[in-house]
Protein backbone atom coordinates (compact mmCIF):
# COMPACT_ATOMS: atom_id res chain seq x y z
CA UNK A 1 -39.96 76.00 -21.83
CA UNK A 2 -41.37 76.33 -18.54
CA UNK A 3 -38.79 76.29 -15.27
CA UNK A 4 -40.24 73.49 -13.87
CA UNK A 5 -39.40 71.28 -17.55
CA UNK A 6 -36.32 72.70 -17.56
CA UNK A 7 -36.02 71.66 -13.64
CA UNK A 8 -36.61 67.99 -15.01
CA UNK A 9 -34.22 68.02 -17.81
CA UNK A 10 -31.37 68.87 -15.95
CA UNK A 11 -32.62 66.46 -13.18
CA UNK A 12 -32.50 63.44 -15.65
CA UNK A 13 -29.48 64.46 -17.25
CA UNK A 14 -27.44 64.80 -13.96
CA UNK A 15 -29.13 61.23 -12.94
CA UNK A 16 -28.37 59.86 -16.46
CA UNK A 17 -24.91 61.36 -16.26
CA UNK A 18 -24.03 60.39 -12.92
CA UNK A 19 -24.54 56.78 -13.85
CA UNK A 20 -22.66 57.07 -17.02
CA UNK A 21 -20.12 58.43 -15.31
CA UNK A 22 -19.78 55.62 -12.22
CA UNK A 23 -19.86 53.16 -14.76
CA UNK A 24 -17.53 54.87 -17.00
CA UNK A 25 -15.21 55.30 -14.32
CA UNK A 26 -15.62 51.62 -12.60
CA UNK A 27 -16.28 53.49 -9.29
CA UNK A 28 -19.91 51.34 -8.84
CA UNK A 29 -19.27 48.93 -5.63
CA UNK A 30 -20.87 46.75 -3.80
CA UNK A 31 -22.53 49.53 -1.87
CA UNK A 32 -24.58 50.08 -4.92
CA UNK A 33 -25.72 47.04 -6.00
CA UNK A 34 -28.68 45.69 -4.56
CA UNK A 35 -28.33 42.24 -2.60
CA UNK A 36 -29.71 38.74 -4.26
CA UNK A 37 -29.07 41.02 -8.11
CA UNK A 38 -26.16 39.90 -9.21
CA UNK A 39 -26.09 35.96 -10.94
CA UNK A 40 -23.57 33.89 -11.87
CA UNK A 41 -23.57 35.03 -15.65
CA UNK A 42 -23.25 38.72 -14.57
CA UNK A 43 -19.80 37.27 -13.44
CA UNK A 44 -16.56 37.24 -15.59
CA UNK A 45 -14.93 33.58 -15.41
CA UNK A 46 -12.14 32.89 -13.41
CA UNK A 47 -12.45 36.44 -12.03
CA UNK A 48 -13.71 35.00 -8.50
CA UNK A 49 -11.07 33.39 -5.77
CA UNK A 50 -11.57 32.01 -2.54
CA UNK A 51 -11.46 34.90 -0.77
CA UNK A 52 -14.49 36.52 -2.62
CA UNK A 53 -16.81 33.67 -0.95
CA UNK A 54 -17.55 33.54 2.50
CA UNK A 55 -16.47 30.61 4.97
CA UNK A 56 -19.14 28.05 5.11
CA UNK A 57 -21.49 29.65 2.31
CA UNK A 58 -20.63 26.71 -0.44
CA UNK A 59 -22.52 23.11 -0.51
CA UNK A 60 -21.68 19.91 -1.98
CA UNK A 61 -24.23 20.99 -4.75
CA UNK A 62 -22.86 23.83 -5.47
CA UNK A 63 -19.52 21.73 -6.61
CA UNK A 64 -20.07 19.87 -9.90
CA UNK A 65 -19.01 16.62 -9.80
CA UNK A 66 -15.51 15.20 -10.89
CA UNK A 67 -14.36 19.13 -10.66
CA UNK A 68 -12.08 18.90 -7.35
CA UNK A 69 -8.74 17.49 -7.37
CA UNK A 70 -6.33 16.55 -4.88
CA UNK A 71 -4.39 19.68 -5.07
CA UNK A 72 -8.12 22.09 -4.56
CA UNK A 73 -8.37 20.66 -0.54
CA UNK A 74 -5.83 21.84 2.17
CA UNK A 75 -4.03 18.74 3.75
CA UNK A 76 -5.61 17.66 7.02
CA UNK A 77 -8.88 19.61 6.56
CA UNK A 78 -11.53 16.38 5.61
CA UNK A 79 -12.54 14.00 7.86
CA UNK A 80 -13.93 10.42 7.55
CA UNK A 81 -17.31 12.18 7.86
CA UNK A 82 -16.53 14.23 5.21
CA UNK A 83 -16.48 11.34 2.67
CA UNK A 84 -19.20 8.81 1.74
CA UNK A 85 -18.96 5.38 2.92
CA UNK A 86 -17.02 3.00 0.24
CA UNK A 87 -16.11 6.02 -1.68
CA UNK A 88 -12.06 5.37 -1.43
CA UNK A 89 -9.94 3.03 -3.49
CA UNK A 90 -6.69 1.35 -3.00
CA UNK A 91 -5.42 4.35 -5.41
CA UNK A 92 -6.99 6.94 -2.33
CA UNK A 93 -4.84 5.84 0.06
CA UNK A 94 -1.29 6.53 0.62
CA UNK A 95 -0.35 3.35 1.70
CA UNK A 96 3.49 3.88 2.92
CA UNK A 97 1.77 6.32 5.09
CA UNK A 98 -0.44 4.02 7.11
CA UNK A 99 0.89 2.75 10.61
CA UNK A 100 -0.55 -0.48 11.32
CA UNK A 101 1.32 -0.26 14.68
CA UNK A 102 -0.43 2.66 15.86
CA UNK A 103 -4.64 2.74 16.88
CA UNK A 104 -5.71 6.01 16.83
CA UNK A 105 -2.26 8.01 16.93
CA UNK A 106 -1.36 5.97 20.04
CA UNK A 107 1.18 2.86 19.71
CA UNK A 108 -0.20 -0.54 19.79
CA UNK A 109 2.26 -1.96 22.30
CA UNK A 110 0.00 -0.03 25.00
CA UNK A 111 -2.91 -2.31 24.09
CA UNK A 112 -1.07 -5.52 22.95
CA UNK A 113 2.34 -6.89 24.63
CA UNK A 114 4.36 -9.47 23.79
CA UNK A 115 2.04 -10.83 20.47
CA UNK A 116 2.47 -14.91 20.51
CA UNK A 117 1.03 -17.46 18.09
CA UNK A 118 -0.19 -20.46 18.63
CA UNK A 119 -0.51 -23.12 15.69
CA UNK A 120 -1.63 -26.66 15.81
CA UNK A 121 -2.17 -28.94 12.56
CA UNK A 122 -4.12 -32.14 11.53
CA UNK A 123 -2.50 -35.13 10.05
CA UNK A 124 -1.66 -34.79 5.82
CA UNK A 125 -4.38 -37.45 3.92
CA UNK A 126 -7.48 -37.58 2.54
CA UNK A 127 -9.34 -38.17 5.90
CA UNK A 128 -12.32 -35.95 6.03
CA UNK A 129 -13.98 -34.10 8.18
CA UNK A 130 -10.90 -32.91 10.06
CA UNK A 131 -11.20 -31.31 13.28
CA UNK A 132 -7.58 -29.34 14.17
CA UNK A 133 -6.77 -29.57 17.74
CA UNK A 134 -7.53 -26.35 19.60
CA UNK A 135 -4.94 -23.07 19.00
CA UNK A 136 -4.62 -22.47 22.78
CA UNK A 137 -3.19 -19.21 23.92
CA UNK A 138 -0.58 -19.16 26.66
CA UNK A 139 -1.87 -18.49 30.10
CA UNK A 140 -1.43 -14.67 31.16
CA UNK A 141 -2.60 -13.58 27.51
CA UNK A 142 -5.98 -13.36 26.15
CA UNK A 143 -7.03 -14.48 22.58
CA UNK A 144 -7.11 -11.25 20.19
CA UNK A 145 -7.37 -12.93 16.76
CA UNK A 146 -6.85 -16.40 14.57
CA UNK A 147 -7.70 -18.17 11.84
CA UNK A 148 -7.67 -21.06 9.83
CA UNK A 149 -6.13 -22.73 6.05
CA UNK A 150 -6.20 -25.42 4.25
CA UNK A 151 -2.63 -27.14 3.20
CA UNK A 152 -2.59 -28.95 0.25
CA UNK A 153 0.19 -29.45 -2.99
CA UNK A 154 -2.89 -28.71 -5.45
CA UNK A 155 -6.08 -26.66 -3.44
CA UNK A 156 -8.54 -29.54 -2.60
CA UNK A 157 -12.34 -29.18 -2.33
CA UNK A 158 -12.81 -28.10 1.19
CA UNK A 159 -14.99 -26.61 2.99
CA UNK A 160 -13.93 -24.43 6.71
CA UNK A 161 -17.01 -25.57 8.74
CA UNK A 162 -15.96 -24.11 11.86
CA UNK A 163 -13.00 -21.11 12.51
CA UNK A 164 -13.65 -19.14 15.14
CA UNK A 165 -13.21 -18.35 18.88
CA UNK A 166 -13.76 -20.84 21.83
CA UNK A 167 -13.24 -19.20 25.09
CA UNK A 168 -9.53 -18.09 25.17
CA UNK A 169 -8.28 -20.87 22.11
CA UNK A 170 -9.32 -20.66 18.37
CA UNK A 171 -11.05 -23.92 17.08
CA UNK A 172 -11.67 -25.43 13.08
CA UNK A 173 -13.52 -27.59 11.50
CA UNK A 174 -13.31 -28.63 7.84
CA UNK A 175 -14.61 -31.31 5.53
CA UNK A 176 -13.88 -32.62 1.93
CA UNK A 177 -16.61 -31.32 -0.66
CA UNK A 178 -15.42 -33.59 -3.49
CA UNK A 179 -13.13 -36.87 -3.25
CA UNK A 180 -9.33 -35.59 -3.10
CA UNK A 181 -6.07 -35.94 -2.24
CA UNK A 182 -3.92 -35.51 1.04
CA UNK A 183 -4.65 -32.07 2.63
CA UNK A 184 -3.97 -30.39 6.16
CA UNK A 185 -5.96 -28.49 8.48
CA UNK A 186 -3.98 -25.47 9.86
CA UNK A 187 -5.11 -23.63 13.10
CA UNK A 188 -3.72 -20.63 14.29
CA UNK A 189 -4.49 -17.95 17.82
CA UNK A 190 -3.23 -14.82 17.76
CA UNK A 191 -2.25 -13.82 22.11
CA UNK A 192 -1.05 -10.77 23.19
């Protein structure tokens, strides 16, 4: 055998060997694998954690669908951009959590003082159309809301033609769609 044969053997078996050996040994790193190899079936499952992926790297498509619970997001970390429009039921939201006295972390009372409401009514019979007198608000408060119902010992036919604001009083209109009994037109303004 010549020397430069022999060279070659040993070559290969010290290159063969060496590689036996790192992966024999588990001492092959990240240092020796070559970015963009390694795919998701060359990884064991459940042997990645959050800390193996960077910040930012994983998309929504990357998620399968119906896969992330609850207990997978960290409190206080989505937003309302974060979510899709009409995506969140009644079962979503924590309702005993909600503060319907607060807008936007800051207590209502600084935008509304001193709430009143204002209700006016129609006669009880079968007149129809029936116009309610106006729901005026107090002077020194400004109309924020109101509304309208129909009063009645079995719900007549009737039709709200009108219930809405006027200036700073809320006005309704409703008429009979059928013949029926004796019903009331309710008006109420919400002034704060």
């Amino acid at each position: 055998m010549s020397p430069a044969t022999a060279l070659a053997g040993v070559a290969l078996f010290v290159s063969l060997g060496g590689v036996s050996y790192g992966v024999a040994t588990g001492s092959i790193n990240s240092r020796e694998i070559q970015n963009g190899t390694v795919q998701s079936r060359d990884v064991r499952d459940g042997s990645l954690q959050g800390r193996d992926i960077g910040n930012g790297t994983l998309l929504s498509r990357d998620v399968k669908d119906g896969v992330l619970a609850g207990v997978d997001v960290r409190d206080n970390s989505l937003l309302g951009a974060d979510l899709a429009a009409n995506t969140l039921g009644d079962r979503e939201v924590d309702e005993p959590q909600l503060d319907i006295n607060r807008l936007g972390g800051i207590s209502a009372t600084r935008y509304v003082k001193n709430v009143t409401r204002v209700e006016t009514r129609t006669a009880n019979d079968a007149v129809t159309p029936k116009a309610a007198p106006p729901a005026t608000c107090p002077k020194g408060t400004r109309l924020i809301g109101g509304g309208a119902r129909v009063v009645a010992a079995i719900p007549p036919p009737v039709a709200l033609s009108v219930n809405g604001p006027d200036g700073s009083a809320w006005t309704a209109l409703a008429y009979a769609t059928a013949p029926t009994g004796d019903w009331q037109l309710v008006n109420v303004a919400i002034c704060g």
